[in-house]
N, C-alpha and C. Protein backbone atom coordinates (compact mmCIF):
# COMPACT_ATOMS: atom_id res chain seq x y z
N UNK A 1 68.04 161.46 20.75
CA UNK A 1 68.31 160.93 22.07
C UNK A 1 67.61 161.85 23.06
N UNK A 2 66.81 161.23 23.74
CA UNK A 2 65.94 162.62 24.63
C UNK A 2 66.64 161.80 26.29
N UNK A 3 65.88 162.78 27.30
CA UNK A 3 66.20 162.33 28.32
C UNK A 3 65.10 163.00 29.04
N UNK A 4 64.65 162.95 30.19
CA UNK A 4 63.80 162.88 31.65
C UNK A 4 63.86 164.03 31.73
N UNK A 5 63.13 165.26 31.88
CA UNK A 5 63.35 166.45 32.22
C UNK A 5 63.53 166.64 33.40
N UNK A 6 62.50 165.85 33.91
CA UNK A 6 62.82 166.29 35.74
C UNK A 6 64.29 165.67 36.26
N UNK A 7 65.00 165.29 35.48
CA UNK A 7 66.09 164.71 36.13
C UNK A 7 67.75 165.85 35.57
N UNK A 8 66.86 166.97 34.80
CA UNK A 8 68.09 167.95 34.29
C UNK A 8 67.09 169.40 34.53
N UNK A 9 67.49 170.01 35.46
CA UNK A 9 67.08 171.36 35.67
C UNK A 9 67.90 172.43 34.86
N UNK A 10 68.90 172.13 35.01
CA UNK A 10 69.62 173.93 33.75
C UNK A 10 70.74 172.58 32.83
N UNK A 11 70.85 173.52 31.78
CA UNK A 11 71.48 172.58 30.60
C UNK A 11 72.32 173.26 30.26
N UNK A 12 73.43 173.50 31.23
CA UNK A 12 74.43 174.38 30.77
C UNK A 12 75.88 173.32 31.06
N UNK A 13 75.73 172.01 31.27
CA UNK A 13 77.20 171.26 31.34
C UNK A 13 76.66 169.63 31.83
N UNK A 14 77.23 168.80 31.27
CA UNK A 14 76.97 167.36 31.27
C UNK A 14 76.40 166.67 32.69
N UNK A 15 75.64 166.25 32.96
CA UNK A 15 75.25 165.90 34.47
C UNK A 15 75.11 164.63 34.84
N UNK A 16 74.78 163.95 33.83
CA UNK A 16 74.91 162.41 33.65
C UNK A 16 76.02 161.74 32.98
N UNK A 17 76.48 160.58 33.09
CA UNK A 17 77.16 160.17 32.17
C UNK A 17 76.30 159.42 31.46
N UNK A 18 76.26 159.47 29.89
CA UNK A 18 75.90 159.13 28.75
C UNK A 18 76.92 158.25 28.26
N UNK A 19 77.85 157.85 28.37
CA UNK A 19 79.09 157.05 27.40
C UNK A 19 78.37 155.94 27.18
N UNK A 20 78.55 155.15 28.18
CA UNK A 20 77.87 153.35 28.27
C UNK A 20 76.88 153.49 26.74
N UNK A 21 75.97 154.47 26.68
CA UNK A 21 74.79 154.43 25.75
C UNK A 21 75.38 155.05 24.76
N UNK A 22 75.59 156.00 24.72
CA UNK A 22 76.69 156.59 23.89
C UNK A 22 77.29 155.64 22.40
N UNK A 23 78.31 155.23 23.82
CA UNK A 23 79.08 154.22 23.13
C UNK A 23 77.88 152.72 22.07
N UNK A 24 77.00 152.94 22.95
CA UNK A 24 75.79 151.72 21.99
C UNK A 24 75.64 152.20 20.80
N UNK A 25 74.98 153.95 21.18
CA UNK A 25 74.74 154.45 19.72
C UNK A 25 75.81 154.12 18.81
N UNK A 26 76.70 154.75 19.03
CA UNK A 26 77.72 154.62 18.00
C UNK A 26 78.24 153.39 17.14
N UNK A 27 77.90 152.37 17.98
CA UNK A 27 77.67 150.79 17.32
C UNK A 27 76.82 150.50 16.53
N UNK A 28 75.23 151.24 16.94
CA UNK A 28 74.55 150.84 15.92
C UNK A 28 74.57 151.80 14.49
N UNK A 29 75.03 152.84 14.64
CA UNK A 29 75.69 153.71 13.70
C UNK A 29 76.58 153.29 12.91
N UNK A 30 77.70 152.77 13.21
CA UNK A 30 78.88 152.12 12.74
C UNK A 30 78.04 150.91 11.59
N UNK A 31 77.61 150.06 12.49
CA UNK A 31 76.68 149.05 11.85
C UNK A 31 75.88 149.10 10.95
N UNK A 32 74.95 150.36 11.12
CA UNK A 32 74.15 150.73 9.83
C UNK A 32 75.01 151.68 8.43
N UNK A 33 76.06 152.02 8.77
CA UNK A 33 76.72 152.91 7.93
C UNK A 33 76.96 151.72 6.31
N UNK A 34 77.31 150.78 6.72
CA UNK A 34 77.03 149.72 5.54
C UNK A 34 76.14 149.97 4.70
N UNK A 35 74.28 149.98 5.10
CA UNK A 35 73.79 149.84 4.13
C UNK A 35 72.80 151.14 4.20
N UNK A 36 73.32 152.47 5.52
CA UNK A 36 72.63 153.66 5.40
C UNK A 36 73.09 154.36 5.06
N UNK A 37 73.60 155.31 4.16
CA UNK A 37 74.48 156.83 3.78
C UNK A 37 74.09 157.50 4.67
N UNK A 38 73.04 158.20 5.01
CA UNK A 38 72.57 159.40 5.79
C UNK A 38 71.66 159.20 6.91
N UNK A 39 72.26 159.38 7.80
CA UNK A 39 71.50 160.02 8.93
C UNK A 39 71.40 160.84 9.31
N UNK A 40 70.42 161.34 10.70
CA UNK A 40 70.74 162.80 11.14
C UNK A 40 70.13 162.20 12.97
N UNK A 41 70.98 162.55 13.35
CA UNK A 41 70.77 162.43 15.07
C UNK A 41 70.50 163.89 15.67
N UNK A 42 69.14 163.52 16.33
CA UNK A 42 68.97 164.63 17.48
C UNK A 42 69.12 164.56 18.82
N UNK A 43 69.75 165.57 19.26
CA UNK A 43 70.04 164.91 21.17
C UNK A 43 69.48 166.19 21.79
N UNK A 44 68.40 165.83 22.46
CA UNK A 44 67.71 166.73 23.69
C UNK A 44 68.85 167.05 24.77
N UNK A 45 68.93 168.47 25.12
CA UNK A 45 69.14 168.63 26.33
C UNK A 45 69.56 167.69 27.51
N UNK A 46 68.02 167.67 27.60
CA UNK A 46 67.73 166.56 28.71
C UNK A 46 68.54 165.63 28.50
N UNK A 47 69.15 164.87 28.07
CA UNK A 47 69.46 163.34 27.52
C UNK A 47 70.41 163.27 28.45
N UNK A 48 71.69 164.15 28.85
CA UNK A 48 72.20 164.44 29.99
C UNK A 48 72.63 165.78 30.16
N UNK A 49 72.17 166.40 30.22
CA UNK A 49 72.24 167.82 30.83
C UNK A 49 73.12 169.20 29.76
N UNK A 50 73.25 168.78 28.20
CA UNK A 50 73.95 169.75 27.67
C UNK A 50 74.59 168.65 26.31
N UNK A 51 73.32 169.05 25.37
CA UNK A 51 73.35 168.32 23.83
C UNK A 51 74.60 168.72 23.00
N UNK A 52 74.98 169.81 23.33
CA UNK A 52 76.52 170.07 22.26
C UNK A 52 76.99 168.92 22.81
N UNK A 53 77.77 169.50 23.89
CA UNK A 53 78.96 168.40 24.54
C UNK A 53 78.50 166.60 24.27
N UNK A 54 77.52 166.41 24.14
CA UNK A 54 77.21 164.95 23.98
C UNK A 54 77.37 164.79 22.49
N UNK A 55 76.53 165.47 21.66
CA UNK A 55 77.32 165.68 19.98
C UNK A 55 78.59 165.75 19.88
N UNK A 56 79.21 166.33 20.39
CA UNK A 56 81.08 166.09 19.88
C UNK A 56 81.61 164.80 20.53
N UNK A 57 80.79 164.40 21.57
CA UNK A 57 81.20 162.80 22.61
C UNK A 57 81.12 162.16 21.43
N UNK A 58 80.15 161.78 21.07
CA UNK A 58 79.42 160.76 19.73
C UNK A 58 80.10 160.76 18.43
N UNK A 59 80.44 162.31 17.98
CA UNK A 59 81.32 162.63 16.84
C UNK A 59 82.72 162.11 17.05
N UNK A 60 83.17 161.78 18.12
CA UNK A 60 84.24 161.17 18.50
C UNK A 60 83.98 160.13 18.58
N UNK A 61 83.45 159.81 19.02
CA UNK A 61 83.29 157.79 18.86
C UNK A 61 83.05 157.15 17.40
N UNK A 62 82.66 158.44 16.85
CA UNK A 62 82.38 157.80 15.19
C UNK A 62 83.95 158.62 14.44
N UNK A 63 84.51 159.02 15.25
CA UNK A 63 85.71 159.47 14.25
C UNK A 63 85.30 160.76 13.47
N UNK A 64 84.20 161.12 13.22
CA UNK A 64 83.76 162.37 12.95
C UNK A 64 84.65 163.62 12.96
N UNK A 65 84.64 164.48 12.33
CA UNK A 65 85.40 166.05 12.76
C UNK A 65 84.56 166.74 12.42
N UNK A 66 84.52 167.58 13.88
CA UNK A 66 83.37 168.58 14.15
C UNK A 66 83.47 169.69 12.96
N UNK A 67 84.45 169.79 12.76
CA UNK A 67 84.34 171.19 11.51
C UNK A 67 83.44 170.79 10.34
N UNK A 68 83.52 169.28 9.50
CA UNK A 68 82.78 168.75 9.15
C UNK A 68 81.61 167.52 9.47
N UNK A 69 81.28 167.50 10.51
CA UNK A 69 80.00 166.56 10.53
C UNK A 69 79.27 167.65 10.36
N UNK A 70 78.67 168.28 10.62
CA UNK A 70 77.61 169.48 10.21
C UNK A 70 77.30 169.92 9.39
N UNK A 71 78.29 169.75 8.52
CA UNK A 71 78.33 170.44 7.50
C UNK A 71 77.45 169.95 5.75
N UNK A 72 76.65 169.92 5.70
CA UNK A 72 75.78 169.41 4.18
C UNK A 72 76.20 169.49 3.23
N UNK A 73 76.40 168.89 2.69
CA UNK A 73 77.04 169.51 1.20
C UNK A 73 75.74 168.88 0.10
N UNK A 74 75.85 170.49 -0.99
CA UNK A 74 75.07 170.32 -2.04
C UNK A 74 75.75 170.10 -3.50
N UNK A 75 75.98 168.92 -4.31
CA UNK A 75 76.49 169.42 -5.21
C UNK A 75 76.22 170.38 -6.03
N UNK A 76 77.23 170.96 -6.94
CA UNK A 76 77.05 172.38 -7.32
C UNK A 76 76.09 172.08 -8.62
N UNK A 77 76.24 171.25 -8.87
CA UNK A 77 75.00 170.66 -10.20
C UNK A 77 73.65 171.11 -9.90
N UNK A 78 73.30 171.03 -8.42
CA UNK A 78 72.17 171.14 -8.12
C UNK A 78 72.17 172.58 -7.73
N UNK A 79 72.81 173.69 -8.17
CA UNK A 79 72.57 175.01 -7.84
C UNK A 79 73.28 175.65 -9.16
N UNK A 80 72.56 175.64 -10.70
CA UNK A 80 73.17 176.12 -11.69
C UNK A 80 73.63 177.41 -11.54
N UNK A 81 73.09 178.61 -10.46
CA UNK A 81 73.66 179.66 -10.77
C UNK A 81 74.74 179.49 -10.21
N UNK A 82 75.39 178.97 -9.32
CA UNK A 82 76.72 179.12 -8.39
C UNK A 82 78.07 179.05 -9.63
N UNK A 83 77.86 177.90 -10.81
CA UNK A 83 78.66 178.21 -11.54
C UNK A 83 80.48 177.40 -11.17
N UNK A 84 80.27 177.36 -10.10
CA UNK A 84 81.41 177.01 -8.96
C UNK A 84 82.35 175.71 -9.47
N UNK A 85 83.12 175.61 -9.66
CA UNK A 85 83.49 173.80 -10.25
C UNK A 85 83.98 173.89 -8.82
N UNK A 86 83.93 172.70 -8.31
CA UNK A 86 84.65 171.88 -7.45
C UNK A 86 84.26 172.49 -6.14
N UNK A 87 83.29 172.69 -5.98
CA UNK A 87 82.68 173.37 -5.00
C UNK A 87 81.77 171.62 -4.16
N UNK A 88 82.05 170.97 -4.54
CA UNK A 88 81.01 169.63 -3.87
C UNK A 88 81.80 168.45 -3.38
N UNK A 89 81.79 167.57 -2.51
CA UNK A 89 82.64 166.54 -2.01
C UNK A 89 82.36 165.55 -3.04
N UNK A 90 83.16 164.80 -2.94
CA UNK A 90 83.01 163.47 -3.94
C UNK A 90 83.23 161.96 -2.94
N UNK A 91 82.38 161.24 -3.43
CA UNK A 91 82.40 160.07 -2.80
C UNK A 91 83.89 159.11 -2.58
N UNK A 92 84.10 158.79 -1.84
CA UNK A 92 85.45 157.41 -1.76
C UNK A 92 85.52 156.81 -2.63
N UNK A 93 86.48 156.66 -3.45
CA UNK A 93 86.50 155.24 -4.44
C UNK A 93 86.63 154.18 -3.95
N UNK A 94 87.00 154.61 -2.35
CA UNK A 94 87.79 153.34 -1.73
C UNK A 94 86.31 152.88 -0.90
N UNK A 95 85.44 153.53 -0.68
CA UNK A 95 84.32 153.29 -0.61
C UNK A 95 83.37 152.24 -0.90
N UNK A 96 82.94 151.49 -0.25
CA UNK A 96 82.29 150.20 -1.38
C UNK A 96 80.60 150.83 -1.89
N UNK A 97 80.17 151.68 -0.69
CA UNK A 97 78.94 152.29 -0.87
C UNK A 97 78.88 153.37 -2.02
N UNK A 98 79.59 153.78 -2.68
CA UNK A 98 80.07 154.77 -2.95
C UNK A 98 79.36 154.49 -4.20
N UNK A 99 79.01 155.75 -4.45
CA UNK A 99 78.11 155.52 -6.03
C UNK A 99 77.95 156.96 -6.97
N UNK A 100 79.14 157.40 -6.72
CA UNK A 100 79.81 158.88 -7.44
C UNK A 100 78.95 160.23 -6.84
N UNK A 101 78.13 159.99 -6.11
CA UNK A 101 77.53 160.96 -5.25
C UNK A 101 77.86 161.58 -3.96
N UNK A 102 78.13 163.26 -3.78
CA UNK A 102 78.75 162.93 -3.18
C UNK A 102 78.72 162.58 -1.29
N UNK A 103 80.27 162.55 -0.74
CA UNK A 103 79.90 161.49 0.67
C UNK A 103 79.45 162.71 1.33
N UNK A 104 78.06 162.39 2.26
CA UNK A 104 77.80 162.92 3.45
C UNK A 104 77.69 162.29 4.63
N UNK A 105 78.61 161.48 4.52
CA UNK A 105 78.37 160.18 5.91
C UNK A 105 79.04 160.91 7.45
N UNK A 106 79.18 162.20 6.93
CA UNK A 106 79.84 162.90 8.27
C UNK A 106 78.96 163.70 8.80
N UNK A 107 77.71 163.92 8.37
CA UNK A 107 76.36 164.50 8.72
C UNK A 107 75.96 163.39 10.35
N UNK A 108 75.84 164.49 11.27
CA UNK A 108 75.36 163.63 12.09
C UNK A 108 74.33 164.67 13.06
C-alpha cells in the first residue's frame, strides 16, 4: 500500500484516514484467503503517515494477532539439525484449505 509523499512530511503518527480502503483491503484478503494461503502485504509510510499503526488497523480487520501475524513458521522437518518435535504449527482440520502443511495464513 504506498501513498503520495508530498502529502506525508514526518511519519511518526497516522495523518490520513485509511479505514474506508483499509477496510477494502481486507475484503479482498478475506476473499482471496479461499483459494490463496500466503500473502505478504507491504505498507509505505506514506500510505498515511505511519505503516505500523496501519498494519495492526488491517491485522484487526482480518482478526489477526499481532504476536502472531509476523511471525513465519518453518517446519522443523525442514531444519534437521534443530531436532525439535513440535516446534511447527499445524494446519486446521477444520480448515477446508488445509493440506497437513503447516497454517501461515496469519503472515501478513
Amino acid at each position: 500500500l504506498l501513498g503520495d509523499r508530498r502529502k506525508i512530511q514526518k511519519v511518526d503518527r497516522v495523518q490520513i484516514d485509511r479505514t474506508p480502503e483499509l477496510h477494502a483491503w481486507a475484503n479482498v484478503f478475506t476473499d482471496l484467503s479461499v483459494e490463496v494461503r500466503h500473502a505478504w502485504v507491504f505498507v509505505n509510510n506514506h500510505y498515511a503517515g505511519h505503516s505500523p499503526a496501519n498494519v495492526r488497523q488491517l491485522q484487526g480487520m482480518l482478526n489477526l494477532h499481532p504476536d502472531t501475524a509476523f511471525s513465519p513458521t518453518v517446519p522443523t522437518s525442514a531444519h534437521p539439525s534443530s531436532g525439535a518435535a513440535g516446534d511447527e504449527h499445524t494446519a486446521d482440520a477444520a480448515d477446508p484449505r488445509s493440506d497437513g502443511k503447516p497454517d501461515q495464513r496469519r503472515l501478513l
